[in-house]
Protein backbone atom coordinates (compact mmCIF):
# COMPACT_ATOMS: atom_id res chain seq x y z
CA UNK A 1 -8.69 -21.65 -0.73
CA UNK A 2 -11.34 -22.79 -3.67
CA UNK A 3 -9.78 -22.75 -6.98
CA UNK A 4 -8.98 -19.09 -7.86
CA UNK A 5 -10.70 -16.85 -10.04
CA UNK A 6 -10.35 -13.54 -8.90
CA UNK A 7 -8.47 -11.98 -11.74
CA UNK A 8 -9.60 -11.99 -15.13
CA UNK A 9 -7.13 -14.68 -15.97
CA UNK A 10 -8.98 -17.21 -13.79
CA UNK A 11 -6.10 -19.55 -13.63
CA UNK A 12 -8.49 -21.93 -11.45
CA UNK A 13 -5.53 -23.30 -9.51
CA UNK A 14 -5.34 -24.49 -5.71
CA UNK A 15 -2.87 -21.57 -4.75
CA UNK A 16 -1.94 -23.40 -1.37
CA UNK A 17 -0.33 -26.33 -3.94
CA UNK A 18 0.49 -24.62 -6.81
CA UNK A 19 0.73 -20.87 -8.90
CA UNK A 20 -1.15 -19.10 -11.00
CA UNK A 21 -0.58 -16.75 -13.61
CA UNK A 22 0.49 -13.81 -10.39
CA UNK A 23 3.16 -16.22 -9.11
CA UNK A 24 2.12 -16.09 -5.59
CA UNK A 25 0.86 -18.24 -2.73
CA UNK A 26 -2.20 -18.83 -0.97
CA UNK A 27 -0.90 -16.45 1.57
CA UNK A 28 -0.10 -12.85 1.81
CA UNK A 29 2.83 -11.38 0.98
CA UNK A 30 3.82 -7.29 1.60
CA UNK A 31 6.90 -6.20 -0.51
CA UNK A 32 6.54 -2.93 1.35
CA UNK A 33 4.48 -0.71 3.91
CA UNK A 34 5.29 3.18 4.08
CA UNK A 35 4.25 6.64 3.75
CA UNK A 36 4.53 7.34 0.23
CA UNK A 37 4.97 11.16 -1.56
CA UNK A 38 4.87 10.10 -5.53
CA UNK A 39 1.36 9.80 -6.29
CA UNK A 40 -1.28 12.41 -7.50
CA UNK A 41 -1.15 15.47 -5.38
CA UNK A 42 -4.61 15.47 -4.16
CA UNK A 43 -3.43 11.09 -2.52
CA UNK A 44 0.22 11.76 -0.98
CA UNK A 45 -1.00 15.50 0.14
CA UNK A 46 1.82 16.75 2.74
CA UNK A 47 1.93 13.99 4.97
CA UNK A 48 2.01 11.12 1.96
CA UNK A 49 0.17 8.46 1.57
CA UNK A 50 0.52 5.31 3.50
CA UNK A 51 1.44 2.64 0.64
CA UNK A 52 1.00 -1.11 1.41
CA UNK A 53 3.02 -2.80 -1.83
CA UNK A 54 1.68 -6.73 -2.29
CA UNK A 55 4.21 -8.93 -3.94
CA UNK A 56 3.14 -10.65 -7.35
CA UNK A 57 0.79 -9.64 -9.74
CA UNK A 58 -2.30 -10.65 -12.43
CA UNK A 59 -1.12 -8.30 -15.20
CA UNK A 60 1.91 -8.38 -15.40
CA UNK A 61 3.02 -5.47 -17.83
CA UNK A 62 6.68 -6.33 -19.32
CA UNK A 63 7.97 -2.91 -18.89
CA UNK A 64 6.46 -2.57 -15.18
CA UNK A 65 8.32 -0.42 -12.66
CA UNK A 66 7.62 -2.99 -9.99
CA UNK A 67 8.45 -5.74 -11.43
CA UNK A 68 11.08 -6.59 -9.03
CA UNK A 69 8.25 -7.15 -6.47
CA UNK A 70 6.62 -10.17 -8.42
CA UNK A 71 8.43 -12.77 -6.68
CA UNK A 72 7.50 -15.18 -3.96
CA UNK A 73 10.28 -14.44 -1.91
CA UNK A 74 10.59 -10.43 -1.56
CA UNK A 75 8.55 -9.65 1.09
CA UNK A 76 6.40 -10.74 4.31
CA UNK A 77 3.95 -13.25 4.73
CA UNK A 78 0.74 -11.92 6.42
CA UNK A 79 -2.70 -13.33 7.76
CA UNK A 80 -5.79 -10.91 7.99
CA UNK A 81 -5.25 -10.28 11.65
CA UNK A 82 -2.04 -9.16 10.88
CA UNK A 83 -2.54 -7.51 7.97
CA UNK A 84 -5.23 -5.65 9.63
CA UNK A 85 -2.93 -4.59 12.52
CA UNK A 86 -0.58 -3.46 9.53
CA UNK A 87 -3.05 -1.09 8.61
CA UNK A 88 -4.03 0.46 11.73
CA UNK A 89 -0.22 1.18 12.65
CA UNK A 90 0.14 2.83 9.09
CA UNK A 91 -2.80 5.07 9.51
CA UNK A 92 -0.99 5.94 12.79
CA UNK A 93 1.60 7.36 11.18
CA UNK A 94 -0.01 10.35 10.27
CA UNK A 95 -0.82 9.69 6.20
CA UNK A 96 -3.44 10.97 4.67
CA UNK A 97 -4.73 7.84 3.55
CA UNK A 98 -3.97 3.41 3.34
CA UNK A 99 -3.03 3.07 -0.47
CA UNK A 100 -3.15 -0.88 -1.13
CA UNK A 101 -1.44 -1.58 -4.47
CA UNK A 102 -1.39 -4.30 -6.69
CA UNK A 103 -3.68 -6.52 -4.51
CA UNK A 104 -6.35 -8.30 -6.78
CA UNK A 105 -4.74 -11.47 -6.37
CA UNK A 106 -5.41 -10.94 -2.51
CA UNK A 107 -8.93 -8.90 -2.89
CA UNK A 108 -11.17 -11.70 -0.24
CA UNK A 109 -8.23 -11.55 1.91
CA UNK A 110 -7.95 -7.63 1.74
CA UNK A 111 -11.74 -7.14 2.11
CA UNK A 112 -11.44 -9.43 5.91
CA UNK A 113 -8.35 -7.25 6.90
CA UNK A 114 -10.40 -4.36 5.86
CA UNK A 115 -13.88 -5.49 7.33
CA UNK A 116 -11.97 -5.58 10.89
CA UNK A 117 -10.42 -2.37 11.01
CA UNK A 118 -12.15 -0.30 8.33
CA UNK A 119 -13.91 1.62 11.41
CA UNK A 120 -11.10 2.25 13.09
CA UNK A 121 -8.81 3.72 10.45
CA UNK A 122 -9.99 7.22 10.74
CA UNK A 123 -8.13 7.72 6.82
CA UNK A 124 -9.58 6.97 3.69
CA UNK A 125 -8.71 3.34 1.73
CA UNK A 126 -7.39 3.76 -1.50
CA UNK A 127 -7.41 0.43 -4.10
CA UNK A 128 -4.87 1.29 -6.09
CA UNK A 129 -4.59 -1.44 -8.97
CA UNK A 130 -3.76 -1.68 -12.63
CA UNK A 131 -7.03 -2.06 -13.70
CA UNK A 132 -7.47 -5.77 -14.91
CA UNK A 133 -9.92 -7.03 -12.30
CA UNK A 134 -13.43 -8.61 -12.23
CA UNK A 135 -16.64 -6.83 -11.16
CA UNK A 136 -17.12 -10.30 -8.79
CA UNK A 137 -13.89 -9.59 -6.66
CA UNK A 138 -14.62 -5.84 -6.68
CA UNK A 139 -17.88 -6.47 -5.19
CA UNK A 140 -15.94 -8.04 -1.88
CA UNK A 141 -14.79 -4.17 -1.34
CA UNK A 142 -18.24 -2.68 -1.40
CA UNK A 143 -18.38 -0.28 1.60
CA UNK A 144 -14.67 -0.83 2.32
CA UNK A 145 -12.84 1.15 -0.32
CA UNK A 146 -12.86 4.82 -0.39
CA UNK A 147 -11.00 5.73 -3.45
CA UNK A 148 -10.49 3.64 -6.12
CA UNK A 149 -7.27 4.62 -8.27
CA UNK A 150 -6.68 2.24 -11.20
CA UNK A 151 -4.67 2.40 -14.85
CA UNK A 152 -6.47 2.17 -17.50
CA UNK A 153 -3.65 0.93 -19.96
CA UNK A 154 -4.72 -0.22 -23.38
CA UNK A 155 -7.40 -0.03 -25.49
CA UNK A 156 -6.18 -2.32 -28.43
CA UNK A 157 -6.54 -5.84 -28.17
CA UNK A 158 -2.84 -6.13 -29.62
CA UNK A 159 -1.57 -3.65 -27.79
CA UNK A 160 -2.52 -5.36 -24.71
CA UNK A 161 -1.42 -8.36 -25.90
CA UNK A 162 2.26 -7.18 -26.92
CA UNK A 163 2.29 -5.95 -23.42
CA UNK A 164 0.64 -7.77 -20.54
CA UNK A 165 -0.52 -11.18 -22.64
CA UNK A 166 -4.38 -9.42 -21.62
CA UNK A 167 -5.71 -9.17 -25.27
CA UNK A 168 -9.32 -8.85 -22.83
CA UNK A 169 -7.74 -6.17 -20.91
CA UNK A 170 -10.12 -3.42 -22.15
CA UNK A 171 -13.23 -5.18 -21.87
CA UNK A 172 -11.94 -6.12 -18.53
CA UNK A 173 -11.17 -2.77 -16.97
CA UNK A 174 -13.96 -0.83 -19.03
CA UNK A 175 -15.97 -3.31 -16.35
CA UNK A 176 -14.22 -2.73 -13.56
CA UNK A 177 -14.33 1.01 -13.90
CA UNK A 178 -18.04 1.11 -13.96
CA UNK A 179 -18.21 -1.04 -11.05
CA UNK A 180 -15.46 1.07 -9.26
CA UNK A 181 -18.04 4.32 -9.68
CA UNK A 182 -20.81 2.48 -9.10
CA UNK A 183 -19.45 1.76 -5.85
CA UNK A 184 -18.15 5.15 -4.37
CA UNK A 185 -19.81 7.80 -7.08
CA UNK A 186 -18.95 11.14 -7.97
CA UNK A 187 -15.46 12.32 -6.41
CA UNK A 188 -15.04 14.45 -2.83
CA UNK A 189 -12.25 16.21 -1.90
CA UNK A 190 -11.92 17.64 1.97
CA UNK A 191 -11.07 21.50 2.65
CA UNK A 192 -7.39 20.68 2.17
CA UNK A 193 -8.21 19.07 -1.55
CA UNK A 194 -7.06 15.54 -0.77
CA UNK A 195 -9.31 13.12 -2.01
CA UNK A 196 -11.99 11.66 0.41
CA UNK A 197 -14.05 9.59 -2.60
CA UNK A 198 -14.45 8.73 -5.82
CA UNK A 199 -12.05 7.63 -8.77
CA UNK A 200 -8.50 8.68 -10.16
CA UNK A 201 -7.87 6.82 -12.95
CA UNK A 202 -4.12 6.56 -14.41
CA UNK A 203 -3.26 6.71 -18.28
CA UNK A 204 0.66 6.08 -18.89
CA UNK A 205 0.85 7.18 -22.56
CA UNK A 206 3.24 5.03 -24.02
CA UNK A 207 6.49 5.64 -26.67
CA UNK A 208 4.85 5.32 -30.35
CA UNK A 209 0.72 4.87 -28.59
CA UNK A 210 -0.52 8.37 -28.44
CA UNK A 211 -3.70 7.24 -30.38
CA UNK A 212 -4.09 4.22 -28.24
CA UNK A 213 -4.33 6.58 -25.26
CA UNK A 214 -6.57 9.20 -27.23
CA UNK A 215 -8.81 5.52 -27.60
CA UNK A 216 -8.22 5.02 -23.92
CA UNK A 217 -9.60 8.71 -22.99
CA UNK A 218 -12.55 8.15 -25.52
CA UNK A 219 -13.71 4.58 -23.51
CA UNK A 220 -13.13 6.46 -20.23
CA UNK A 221 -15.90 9.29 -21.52
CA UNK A 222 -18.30 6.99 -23.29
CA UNK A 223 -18.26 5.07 -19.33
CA UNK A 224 -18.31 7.57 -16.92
CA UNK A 225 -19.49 11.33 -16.38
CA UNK A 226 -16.17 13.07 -16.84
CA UNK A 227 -17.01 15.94 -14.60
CA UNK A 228 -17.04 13.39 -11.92
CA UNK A 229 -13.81 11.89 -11.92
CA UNK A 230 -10.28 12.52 -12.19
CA UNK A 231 -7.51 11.81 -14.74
CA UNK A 232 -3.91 11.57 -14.24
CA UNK A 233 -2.34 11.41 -17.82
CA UNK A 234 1.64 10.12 -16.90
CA UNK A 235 4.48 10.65 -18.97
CA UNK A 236 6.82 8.86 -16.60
CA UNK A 237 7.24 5.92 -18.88
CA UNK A 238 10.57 4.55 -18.59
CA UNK A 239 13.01 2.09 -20.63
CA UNK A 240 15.21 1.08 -17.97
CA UNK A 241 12.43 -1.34 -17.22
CA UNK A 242 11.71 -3.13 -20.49
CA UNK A 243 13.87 -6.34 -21.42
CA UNK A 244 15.91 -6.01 -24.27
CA UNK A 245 13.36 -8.49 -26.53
CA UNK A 246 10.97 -6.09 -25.71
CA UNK A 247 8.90 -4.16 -29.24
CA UNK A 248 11.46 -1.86 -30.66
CA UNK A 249 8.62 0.91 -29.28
CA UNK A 250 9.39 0.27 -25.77
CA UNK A 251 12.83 1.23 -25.69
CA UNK A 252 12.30 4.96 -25.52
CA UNK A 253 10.78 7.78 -23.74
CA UNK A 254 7.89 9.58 -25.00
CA UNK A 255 7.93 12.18 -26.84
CA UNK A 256 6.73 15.70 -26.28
CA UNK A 257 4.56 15.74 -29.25
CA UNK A 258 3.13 12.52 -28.26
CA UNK A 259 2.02 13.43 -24.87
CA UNK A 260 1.09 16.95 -26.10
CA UNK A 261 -1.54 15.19 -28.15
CA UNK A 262 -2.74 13.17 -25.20
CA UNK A 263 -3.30 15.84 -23.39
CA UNK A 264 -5.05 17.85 -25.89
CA UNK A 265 -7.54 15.21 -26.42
CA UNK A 266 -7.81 14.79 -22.75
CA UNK A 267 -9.13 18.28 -22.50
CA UNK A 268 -11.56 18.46 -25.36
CA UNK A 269 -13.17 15.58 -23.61
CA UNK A 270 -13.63 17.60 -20.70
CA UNK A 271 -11.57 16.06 -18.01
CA UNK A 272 -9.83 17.61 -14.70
CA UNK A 273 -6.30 16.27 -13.46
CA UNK A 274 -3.33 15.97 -13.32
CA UNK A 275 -0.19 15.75 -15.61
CA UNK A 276 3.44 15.44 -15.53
CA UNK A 277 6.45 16.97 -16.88
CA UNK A 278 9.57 15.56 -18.94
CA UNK A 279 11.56 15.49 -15.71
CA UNK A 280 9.13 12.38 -14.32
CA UNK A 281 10.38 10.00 -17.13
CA UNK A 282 13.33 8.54 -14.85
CA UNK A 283 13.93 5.11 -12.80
CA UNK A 284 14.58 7.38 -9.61
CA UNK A 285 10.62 7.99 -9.03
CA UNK A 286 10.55 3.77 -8.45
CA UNK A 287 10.09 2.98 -4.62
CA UNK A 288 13.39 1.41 -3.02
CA UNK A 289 11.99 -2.72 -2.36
CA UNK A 290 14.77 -3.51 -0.67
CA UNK A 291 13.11 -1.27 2.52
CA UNK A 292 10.07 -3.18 3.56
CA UNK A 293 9.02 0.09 5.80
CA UNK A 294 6.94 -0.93 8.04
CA UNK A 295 6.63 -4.70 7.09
């Protein structure tokens, strides 16, 4: 592998010898393959959505659900043939779609798994990402990515800073999210509404942030036609998951005020999609890692 750069971050490291800033090795690693029901209704459907988890990560939020996928050793280590056999037994199950999440730190590999089966499939692909990638590695899924479905987290520099060390990760994402619609336009749904093209983006609002994400839902607007995208505004943030040196803000839910005022400035902007209810802010909506599925 040449020296990688295909996060922002570009740690420029020889990830065969050493790590970068995601943790993880030259090869592949799956934390997890299975159909999945938590995500947007119109992506897990009735039959879910068939969820391919990659270990490690280039963002690295400090109060991530997943975080107990970041390590080297808690998954499966794959090549692209058989990560591309992964795939085609996964469609097979019967999901509505192949969700691959948190794989920018694998995005050339992805795109030869993908380039071998994508005909084959018979499901949509879904890149399902937290946002902080680089138009470059985004062009290597051209033509092999249906539905893109990233977060777009922070707007402030600090913000992003206090939270992922990704004081870029606006100007980063704003990027990638043109790129993303530049790639698979305006979004399609089939006759049963699930999602056949386009772009979902995520907004977590966070405890304390309600006019970061306000900022977040004005960048979004000033990008992209709202009439031709989704939104999923998420009020599912949890403590459980922050460490206890954590910002004081991070160690409590959010509010209903707070997401109330989201969500009113989410409409006035015009957008369609999806939100959540009080009930979502709990640990139990995580996916159980210690199952590797179909890994």
């Amino acid at each position: 592998m040449a020296l990688c750069t295909l996060c922002p971050r570009r740690c420029g490291v020889d990830r065969s010898v050493a790590r970068g800033f995601c943790g993880m090795p030259d090869e592949m690693i799956v934390a997890r393959a299975a159909p999945h029901y938590g995500e947007e209704p119109p992506i897990s459907g009735q039959n879910g959505s068939g969820t391919v988890f990659f270990a490690g990560c280039s963002l690295g939020c400090v109060f991530c659900q997943n975080a107990a996928i970041r390590g080297e050793k808690c998954g499966k280590t794959y090549t692209v043939p058989a990560l591309a056999d992964l795939f085609l037994r996964l469609a097979a199950a019967g999901v509505h779609n192949l969700n691959l999440v948190t794989g920018t730190h694998y995005t050339n590999k992805i795109a030869a798994a993908l380039a071998l089966v994508k005909d084959k499939l018979g499901v949509p692909v879904v890149w399902n990402s937290g946002g902080y990638e680089t138009v470059e590695s985004l062009g290597l899924l051209d033509g092999l990515v249906d539905v893109y479905l990233p977060d777009f987290k922070y707007l402030a520099p600090t913000l992003a800073s206090i939270c992922a060390g990704a004081p870029d990760y606006a100007e980063q994402a704003g990027a990638a999210l043109s790129e993303m619609f530049r790639q698979v336009g305006p979004c399609v749904f089939d006759e049963n509404g699930l999602l056949e093209k386009g772009v979902l983006i995520r907004h977590l609002v966070l405890p304390g942030q309600s006019r970061d994400s306000v900022a977040v839902l004005d960048r979004v607007a000033s990008l992209l036609p709202v009439a031709d995208v989704r939104l999923s505004l998420m009020r599912q943030y949890t403590p459980d998951f922050a460490p206890a040196d954590a910002p004081a803000f991070l160690h409590r839910r959010v509010t209903q005020f707070e997401y109330d005022r989201v969500c009113r400035a989410a409409a006035a902007l015009g957008f369609d999609g999806y939100v959540q209810g009080k009930d979502s802010a709990t640990a139990a909506f995580t996916p159980d890692f210690s199952d590797h599925g179909m890994a």
